[in-house]
Protein backbone atom coordinates (compact mmCIF):
# COMPACT_ATOMS: atom_id res chain seq x y z
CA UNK A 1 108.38 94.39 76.04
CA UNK A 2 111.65 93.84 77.86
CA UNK A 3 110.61 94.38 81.60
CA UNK A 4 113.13 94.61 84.33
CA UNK A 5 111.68 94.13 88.02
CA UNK A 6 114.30 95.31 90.62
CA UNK A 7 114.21 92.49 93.42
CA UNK A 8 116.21 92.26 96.44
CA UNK A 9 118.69 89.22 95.68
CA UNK A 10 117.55 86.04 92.96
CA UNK A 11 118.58 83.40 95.90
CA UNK A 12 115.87 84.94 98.10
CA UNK A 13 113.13 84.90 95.34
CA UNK A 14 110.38 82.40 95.64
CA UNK A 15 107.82 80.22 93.72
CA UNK A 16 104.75 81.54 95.62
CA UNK A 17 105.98 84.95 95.60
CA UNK A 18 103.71 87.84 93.55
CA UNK A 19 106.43 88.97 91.85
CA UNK A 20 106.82 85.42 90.11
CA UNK A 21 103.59 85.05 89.29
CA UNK A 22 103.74 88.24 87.81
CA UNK A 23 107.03 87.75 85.66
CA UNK A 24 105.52 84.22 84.44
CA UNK A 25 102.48 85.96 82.75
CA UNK A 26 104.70 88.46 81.18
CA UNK A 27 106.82 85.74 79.49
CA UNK A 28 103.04 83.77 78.80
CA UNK A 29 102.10 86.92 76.99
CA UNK A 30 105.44 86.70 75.08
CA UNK A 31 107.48 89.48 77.01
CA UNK A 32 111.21 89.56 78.34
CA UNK A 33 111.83 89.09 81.79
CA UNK A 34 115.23 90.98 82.99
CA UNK A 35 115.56 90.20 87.32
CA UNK A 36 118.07 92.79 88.74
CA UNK A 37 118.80 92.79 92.58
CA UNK A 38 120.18 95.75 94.34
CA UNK A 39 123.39 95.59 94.51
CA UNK A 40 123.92 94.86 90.52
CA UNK A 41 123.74 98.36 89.21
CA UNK A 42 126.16 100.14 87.08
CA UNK A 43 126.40 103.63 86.86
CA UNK A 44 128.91 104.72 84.10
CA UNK A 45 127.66 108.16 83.62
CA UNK A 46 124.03 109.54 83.95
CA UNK A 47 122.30 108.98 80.77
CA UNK A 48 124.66 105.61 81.43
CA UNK A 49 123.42 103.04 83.85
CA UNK A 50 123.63 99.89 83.47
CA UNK A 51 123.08 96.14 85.44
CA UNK A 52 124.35 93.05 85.86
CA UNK A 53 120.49 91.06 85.27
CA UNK A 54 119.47 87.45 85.12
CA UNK A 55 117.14 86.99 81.78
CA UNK A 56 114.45 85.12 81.36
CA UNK A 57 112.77 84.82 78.01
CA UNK A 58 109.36 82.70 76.07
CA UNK A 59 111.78 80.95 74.54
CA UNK A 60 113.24 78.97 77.64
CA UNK A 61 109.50 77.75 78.03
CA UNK A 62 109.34 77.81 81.52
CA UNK A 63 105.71 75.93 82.35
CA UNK A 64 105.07 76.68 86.22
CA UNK A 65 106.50 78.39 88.91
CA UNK A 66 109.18 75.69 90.32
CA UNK A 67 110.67 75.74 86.50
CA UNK A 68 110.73 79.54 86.89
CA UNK A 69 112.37 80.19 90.46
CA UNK A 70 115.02 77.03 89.34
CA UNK A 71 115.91 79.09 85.89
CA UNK A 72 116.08 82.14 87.63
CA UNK A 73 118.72 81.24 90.26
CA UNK A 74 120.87 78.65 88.20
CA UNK A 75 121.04 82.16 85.19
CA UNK A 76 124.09 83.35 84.38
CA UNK A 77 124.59 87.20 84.77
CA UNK A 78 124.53 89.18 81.78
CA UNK A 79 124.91 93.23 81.38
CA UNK A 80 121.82 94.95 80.57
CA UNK A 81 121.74 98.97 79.75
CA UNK A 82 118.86 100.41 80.90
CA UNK A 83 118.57 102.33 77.62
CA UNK A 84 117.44 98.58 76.05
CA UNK A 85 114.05 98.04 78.57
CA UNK A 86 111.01 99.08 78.55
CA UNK A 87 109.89 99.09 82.30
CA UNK A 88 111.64 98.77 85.55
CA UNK A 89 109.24 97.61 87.85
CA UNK A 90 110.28 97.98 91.59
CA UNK A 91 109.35 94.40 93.31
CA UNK A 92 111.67 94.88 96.42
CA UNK A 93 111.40 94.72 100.17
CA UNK A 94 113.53 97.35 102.16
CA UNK A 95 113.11 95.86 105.40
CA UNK A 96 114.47 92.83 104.17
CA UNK A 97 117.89 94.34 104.12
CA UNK A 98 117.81 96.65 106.81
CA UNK A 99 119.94 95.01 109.05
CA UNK A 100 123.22 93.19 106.84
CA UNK A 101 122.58 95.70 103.93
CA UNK A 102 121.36 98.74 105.11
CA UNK A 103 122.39 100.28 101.75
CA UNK A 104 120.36 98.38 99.78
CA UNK A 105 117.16 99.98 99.49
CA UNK A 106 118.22 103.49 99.58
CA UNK A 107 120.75 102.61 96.44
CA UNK A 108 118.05 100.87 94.50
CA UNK A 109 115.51 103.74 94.64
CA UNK A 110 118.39 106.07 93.44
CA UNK A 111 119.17 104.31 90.46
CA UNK A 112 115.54 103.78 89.84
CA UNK A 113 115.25 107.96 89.39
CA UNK A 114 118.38 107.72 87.51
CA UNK A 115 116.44 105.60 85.38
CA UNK A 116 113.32 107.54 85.35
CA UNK A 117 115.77 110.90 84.16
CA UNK A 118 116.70 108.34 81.54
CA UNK A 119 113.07 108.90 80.04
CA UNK A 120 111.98 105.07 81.14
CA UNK A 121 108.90 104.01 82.84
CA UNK A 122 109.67 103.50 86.54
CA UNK A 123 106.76 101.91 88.63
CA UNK A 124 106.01 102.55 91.63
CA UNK A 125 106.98 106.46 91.07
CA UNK A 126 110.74 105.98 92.71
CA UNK A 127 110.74 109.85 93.55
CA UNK A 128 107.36 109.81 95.23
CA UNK A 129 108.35 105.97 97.01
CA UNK A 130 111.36 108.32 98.66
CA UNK A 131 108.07 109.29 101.19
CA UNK A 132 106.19 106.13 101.07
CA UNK A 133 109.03 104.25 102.27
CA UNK A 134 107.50 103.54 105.40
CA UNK A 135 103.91 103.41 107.20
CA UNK A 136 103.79 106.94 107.91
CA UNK A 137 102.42 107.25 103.99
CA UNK A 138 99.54 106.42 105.19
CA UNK A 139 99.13 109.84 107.29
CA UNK A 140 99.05 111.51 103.98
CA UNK A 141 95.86 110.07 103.68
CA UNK A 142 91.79 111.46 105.09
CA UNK A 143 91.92 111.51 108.85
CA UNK A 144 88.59 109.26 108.72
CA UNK A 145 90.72 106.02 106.80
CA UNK A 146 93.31 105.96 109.43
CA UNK A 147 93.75 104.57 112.67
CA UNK A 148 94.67 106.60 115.76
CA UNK A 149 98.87 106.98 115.53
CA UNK A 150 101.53 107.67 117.35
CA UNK A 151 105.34 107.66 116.21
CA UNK A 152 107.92 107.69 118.44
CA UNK A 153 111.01 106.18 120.24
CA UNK A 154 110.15 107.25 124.07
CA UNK A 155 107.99 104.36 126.07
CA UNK A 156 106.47 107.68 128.48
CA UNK A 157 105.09 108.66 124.60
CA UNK A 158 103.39 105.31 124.07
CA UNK A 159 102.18 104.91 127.60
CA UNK A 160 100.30 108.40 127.57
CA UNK A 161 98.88 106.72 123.94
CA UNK A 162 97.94 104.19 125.79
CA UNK A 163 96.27 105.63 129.14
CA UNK A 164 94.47 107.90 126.06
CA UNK A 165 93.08 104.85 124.35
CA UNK A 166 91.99 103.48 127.16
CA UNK A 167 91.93 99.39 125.82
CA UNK A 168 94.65 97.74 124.02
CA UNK A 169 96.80 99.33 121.22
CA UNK A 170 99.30 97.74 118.60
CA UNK A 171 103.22 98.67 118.75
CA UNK A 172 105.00 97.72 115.44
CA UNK A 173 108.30 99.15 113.47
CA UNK A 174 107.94 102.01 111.46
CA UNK A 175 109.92 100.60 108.99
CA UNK A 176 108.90 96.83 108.45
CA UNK A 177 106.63 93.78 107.06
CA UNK A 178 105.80 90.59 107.23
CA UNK A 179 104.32 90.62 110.88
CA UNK A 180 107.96 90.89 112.44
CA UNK A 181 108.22 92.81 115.66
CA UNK A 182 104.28 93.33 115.91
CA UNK A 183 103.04 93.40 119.99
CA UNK A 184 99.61 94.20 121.01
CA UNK A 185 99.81 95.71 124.89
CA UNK A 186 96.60 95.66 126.80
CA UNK A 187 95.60 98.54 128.71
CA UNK A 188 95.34 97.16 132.20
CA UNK A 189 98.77 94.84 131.73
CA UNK A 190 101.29 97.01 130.80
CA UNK A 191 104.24 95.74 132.95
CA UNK A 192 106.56 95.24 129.91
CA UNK A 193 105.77 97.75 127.90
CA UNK A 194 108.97 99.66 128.43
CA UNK A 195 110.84 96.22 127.22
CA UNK A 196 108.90 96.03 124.58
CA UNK A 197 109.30 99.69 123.32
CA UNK A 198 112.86 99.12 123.46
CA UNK A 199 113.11 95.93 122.06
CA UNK A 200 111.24 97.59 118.65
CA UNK A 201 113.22 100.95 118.51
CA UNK A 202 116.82 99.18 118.40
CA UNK A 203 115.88 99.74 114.54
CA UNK A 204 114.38 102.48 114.51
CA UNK A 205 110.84 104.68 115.06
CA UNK A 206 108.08 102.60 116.52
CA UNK A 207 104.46 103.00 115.65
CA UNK A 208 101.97 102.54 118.35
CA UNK A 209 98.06 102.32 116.72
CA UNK A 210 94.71 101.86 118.19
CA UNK A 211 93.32 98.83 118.50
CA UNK A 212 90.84 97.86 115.72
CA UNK A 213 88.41 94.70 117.49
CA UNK A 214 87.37 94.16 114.12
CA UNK A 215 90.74 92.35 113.47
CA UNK A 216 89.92 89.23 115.28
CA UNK A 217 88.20 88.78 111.86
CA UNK A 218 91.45 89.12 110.20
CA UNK A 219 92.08 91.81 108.00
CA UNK A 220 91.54 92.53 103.67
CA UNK A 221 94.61 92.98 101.52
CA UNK A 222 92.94 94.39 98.87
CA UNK A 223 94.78 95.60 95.18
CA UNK A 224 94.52 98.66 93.85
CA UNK A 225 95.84 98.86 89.81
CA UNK A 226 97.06 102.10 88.56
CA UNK A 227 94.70 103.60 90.73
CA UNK A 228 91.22 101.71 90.46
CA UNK A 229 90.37 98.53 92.16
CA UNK A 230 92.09 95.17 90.23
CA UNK A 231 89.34 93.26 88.91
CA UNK A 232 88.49 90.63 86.64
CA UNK A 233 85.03 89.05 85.52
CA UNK A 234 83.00 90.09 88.79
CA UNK A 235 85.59 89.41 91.35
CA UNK A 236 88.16 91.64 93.30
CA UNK A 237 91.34 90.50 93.57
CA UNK A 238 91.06 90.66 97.85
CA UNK A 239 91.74 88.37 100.12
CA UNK A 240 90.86 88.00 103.88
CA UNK A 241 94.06 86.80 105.89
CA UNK A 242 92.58 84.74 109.20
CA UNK A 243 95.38 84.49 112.04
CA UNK A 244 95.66 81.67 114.07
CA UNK A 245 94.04 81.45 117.12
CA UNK A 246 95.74 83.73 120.03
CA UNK A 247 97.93 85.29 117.08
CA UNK A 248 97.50 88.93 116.18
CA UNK A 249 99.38 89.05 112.76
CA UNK A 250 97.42 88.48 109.70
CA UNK A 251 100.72 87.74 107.49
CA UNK A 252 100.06 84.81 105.36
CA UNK A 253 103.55 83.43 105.86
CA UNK A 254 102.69 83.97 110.27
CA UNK A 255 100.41 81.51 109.46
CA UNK A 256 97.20 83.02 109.00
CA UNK A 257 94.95 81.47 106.23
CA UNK A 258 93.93 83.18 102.95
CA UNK A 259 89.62 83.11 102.32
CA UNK A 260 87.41 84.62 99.57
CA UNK A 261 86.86 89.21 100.96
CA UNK A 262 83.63 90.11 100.75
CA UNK A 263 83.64 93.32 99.30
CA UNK A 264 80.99 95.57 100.12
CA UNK A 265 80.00 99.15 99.16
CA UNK A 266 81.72 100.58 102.42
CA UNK A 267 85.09 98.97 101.58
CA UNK A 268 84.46 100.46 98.16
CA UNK A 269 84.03 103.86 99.45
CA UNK A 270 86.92 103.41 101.65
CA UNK A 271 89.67 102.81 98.90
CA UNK A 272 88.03 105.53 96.48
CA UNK A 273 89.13 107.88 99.49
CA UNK A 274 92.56 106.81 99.15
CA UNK A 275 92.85 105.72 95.46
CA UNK A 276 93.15 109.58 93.79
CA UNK A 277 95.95 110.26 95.88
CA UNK A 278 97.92 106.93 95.16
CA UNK A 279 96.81 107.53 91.36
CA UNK A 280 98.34 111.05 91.74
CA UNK A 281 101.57 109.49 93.20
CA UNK A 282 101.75 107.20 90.42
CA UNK A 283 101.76 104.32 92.44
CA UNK A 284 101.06 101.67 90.24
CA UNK A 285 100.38 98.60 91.84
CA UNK A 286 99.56 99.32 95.56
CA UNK A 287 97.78 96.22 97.85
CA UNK A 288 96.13 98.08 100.82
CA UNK A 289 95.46 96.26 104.09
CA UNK A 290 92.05 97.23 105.70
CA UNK A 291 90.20 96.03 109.05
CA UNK A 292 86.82 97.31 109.71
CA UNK A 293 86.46 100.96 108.44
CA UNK A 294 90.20 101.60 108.54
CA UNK A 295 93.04 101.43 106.31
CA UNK A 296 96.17 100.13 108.47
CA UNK A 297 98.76 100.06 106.01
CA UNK A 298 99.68 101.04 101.99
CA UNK A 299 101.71 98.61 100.69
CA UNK A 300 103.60 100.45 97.68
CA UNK A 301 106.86 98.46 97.20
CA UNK A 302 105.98 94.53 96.81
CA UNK A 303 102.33 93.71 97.94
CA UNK A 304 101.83 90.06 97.84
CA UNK A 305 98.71 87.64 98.33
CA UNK A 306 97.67 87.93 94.48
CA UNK A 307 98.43 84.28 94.00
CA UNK A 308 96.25 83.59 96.78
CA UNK A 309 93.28 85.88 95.41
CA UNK A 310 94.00 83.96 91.62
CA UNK A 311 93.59 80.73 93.67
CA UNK A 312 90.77 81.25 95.70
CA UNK A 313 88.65 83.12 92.99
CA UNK A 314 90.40 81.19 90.07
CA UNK A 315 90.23 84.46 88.04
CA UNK A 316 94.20 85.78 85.99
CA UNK A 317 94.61 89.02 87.77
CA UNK A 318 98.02 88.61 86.98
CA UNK A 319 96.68 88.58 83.52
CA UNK A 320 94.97 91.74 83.86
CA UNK A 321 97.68 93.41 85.45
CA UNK A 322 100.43 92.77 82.87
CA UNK A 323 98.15 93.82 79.96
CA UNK A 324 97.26 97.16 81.36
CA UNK A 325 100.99 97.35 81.99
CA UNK A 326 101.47 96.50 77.96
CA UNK A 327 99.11 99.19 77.40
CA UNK A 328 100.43 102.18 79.99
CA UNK A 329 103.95 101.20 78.18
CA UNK A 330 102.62 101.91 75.03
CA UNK A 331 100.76 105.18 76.01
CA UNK A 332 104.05 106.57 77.83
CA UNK A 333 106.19 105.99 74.52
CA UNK A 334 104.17 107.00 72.05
């Protein structure tokens, strides 16, 4: 297979990064690599689109990770028609370029329908990513998975949220990862919450969510695989992100700490809730991030933490994802 995966720029790309460790089992399994960032499309007509791509193949036996990210950057650009792949795979984080690119990640899931009109396998669905683009997905899903939310821009909104709730609540970006911008206000010290409010909506909408005491325990990022849980011999590829002491983020890269997730027949019956719909909206790889008996947040463009889960319960899910991938490819041409 020749399988592009849309990034957000090569310099940016890193060794520990799912998206590598997915794109070195494709070339162990003897597949074609083709890294495209967002601003290297070419559109010369619409059954005509082209990119400028970085290509890695099995024959530039790259052996680990720090070979692969080295490769990758030092690669010359070559053009690629999109006629020529197999799969584009859409490995990119909007937020990432929503302040010095705010085109980016509106222009990459454009071409990626382009694509998809091309008759190629796009995944995740780019015309059903248009509304999972930010956490409000989630409110597409059962009442009973999902926190209490409130969207907004007006701190009088999030205060009445707040006198509602009656304990503390969580105020994060709409639009965002990676733990940036993420305040917990307590109900009976609320002097800055105005600020604060502010401070998040200079980007944008603000959600404001109840608070979940179970996440002192940290939360699950748990992977879902073309709609059923990712698993290989026994184990679920899950992982329980710890934050550091007087921390409230659970992002890995915040410093919290990745441990074995017990999963147990209520988380089960929490993702089945969710898992027809994201099968329905052909969202093909999709890590979702649960504490307690809530989901807090679908992750549908580049979940990460699967090198942590590989490492912790030394099991290739990476393996198992890119050969159902060879087989969905094969079932969508045929």
């Amino acid at each position: 297979m020749k399988i592009a995966i849309l990034i957000n720029q090569s310099h940016k790309e890193h060794e520990r990064f799912t998206t590598t460790l997915l794109a070195l089992k494709a070339l162990e399994r003897g597949h074609t690599v083709i890294y495209i960032g967002l601003a290297d499309f070419i559109y010369e007509g619409e059954k005509n689109i082209s990119a400028h791509c970085r290509i890695l193949t099995p024959a530039h036996e790259l052996r680990n990770d720090r070979e692969f990210i080295k490769f990758l950057k030092a690669a010359k650009k070559e053009k690629v028609n999109m006629k020529d792949i197999d799969v584009l795979w859409l490995r990119f984080d909007p937020t990432l370029d929503m302040i010095n690119r705010p085109w980016a990640a509106a222009s990459g899931v454009q071409f990626a329908q382009l694509i998809k009109k091309m008759g190629k396998l796009v995944i995740n669905d780019p015309d059903n990513l248009v509304e999972a683009n930010n956490k409000l997905y989630l409110e597409n899903f059962p009442k009973a998975v999902r926190p209490k939310t409130l969207v907004t821009r007006n701190h009088e909104d999030v205060e009445r949220f707040l006198d509602a709730q009656k304990d503390k609540i969580i105020l994060k970006p709409l639009k965002g990862s990676g733990g940036k911008n993420v305040f917990m206000i307590d109900f009976k010290e609320r002097q800055n919450l105005k600020q604060t409010v502010e401070a998040i909506a200079r980007d944008g909408y603000i959600i404001a969510q109840e608070y979940l005491h179970e996440a002192t325990k940290g939360d699950i990022r748990f992977f879902l695989l073309d709609g059923k849980p990712l698993m290989v011999d026994g184990e679920y590829a899950a992982v329980r992100r710890v934050q550091q002491e007087n921390e409230i983020r659970s992002n890995i890269h915040q410093g919290a700490t990745a441990e074995k997730a017990e999963i147990t027949e209520d988380i089960l019956k929490l993702v089945k809730q969710v898992s027809t719909q994201l099968k329905k909206d052909e969202m093909y790889l999709v890590g979702l991030d649960i504490v307690g008996d809530k989901i807090m947040e679908v992750n549908v463009f580049s979940p990460g933490a699967l090198n942590h889960a590989t490492e912790l319960f030394d099991r290739d899910f990476a393996g198992a994802v890119i050969e159902n991938l060879e087989k969905k490819v094969k079932k969508y041409y045929k």
